[in-house]
Protein backbone atom coordinates (compact mmCIF):
# COMPACT_ATOMS: atom_id res chain seq x y z
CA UNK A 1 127.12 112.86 81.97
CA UNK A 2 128.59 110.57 78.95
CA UNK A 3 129.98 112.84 76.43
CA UNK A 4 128.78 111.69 72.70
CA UNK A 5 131.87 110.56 70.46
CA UNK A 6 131.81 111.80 66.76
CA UNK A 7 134.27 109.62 64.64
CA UNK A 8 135.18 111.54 61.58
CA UNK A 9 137.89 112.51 58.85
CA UNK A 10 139.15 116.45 58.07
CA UNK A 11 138.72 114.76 54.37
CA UNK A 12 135.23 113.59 54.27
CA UNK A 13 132.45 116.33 53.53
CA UNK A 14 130.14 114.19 55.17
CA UNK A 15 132.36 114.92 58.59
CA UNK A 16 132.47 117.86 58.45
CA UNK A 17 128.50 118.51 58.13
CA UNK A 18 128.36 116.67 61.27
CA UNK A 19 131.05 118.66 63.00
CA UNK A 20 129.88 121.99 61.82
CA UNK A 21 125.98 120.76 63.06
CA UNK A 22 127.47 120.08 66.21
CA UNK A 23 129.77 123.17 66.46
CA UNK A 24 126.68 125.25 65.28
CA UNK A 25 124.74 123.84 68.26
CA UNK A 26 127.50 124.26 71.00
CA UNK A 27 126.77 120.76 72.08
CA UNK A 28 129.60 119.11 73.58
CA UNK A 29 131.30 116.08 72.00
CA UNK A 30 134.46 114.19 71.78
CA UNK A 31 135.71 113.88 68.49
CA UNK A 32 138.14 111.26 67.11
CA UNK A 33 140.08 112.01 63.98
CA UNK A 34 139.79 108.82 61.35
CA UNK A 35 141.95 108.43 58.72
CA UNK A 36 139.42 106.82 56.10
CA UNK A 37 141.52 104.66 54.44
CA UNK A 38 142.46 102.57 57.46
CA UNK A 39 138.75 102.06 59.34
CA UNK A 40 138.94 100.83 62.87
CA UNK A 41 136.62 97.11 63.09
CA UNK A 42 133.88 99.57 65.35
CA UNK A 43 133.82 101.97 62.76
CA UNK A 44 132.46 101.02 59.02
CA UNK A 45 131.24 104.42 57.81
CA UNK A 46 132.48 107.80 58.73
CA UNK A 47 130.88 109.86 60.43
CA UNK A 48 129.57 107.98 62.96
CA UNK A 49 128.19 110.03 66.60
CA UNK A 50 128.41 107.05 69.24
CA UNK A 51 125.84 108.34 72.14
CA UNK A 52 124.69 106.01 75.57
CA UNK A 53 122.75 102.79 73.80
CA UNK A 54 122.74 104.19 70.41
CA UNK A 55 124.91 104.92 66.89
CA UNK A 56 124.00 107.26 64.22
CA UNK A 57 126.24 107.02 60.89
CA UNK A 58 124.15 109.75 58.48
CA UNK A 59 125.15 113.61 58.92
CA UNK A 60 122.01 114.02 58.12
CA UNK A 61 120.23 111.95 61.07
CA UNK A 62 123.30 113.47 62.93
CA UNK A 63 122.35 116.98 61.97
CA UNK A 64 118.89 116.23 62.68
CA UNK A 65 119.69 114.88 66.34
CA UNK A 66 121.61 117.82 67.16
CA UNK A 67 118.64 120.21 66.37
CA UNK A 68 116.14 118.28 68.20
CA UNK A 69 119.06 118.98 71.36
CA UNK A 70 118.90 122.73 70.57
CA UNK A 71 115.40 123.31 68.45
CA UNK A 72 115.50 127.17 68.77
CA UNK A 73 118.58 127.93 66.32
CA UNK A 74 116.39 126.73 63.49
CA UNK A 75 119.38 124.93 61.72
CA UNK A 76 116.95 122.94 59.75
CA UNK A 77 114.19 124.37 58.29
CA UNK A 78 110.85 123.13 59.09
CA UNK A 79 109.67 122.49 55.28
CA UNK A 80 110.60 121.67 52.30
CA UNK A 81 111.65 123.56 49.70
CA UNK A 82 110.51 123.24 46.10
């Protein structure tokens, strides 16, 4: 089983969205501390999940996949509010 790969920064709100989705969801990741400032050439935006055949660089859409991986926690609610 391929373990997804979050890239991320302790700095960046944005990581730590993702992380806390993914902690939330007790789905099991790899993560690899980014210092934003100095980018790897793979990496253009942080974070970034890296899973088999596929990249997602929005918490959001990262959020998003890890409820559809674990729909009964409700992380997301399922309408808008107004």
């Amino acid at each position: 089983m391929v373990v997804p790969v979050l890239y991320s920064s302790s700095q960046c709100a944005h990581s730590l969205r993702a992380r806390l989705a993914l902690l939330y969801a007790r789905l099991r990741c790899e993560v690899r501390e980014i210092d934003p400032n100095s980018l790897l050439p793979q990496v253009t935006t942080l974070p970034l999940l890296q899973l088999p055949g596929r990249l997602i660089d929005d918490s959001r859409a990262i959020a998003h996949w890890t409820i559809s991986r674990r729909p009964e926690l409700a992380l997301w609610p399922d309408s808008r509010v107004r």
